[in-house]
Protein backbone atom coordinates (compact mmCIF):
# COMPACT_ATOMS: atom_id res chain seq x y z
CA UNK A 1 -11.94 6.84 0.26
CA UNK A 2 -8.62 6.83 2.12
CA UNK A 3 -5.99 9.39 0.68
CA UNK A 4 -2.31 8.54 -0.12
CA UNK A 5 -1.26 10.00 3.07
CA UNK A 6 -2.80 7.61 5.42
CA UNK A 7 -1.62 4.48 3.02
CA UNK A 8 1.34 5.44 3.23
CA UNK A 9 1.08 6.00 7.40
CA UNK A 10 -0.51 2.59 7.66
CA UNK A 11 2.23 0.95 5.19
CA UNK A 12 5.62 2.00 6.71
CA UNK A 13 4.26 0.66 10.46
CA UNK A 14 4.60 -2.69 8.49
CA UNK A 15 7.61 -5.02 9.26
CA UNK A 16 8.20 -8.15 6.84
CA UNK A 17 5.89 -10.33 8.95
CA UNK A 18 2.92 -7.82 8.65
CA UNK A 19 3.83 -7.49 5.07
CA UNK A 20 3.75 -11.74 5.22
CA UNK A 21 0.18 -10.94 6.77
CA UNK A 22 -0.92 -8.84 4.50
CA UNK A 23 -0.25 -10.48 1.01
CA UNK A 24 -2.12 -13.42 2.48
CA UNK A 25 -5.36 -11.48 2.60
CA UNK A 26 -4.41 -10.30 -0.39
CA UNK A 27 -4.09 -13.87 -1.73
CA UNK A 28 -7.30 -14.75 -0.35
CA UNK A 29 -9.13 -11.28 -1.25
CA UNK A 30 -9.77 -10.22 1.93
CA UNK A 31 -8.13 -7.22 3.04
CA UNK A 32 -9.68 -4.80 5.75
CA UNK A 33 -11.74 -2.53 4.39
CA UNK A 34 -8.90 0.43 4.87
CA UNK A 35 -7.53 -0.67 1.36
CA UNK A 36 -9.12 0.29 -1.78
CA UNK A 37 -9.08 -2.53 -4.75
CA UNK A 38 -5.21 -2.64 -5.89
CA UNK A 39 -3.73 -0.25 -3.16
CA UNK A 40 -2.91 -3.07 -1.01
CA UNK A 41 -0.15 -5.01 -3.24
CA UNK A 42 0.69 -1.27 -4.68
CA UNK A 43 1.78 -0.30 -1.29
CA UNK A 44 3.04 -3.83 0.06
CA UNK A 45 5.19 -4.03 -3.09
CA UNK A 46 6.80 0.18 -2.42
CA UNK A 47 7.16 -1.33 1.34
CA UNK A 48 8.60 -4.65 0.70
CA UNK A 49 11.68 -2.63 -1.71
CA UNK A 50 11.69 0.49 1.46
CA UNK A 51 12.73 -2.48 3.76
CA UNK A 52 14.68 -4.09 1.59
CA UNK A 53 16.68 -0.96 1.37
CA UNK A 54 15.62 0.66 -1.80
CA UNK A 55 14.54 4.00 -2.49
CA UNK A 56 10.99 4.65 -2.47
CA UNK A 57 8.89 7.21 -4.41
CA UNK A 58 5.53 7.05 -2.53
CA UNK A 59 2.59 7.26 -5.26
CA UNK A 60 0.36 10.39 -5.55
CA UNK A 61 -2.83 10.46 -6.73
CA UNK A 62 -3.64 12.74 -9.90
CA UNK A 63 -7.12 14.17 -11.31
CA UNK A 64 -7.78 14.50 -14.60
CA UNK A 65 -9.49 17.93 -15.19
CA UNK A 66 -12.50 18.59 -17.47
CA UNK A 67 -12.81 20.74 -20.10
């Protein structure tokens, strides 16, 4: 499973024509195998508003612990 970290490594190489790239293989359901189901449009989408010049919050992932 790939963490946040390296999503967020991979995501912020992207310009707007590898974002253009990307959510066509989203589109067509085939992204590389580097993206889990959903993080691809969850990190094109924080990317797309980073280069758009918004502020971006990068998501974390959080555990639920058992009791």
């Amino acid at each position: 499973m790939t963490t946040d970290a390296e999503y967020q490594a991979r995501i912020i190489s992207y310009d707007w024509d590898n974002l253009m790239i990307l959510w066509s293989e989203i589109k067509a359901r085939n992204t590389s195998n580097f993206w889990d189901a959903g993080k691809a449009l969850e990190y094109l989408i924080l990317r797309a508003f980073q280069l758009d010049g918004g502020e971006v919050a990068w998501p974390n992932t959080v555990k639920k612990n058992s009791r």
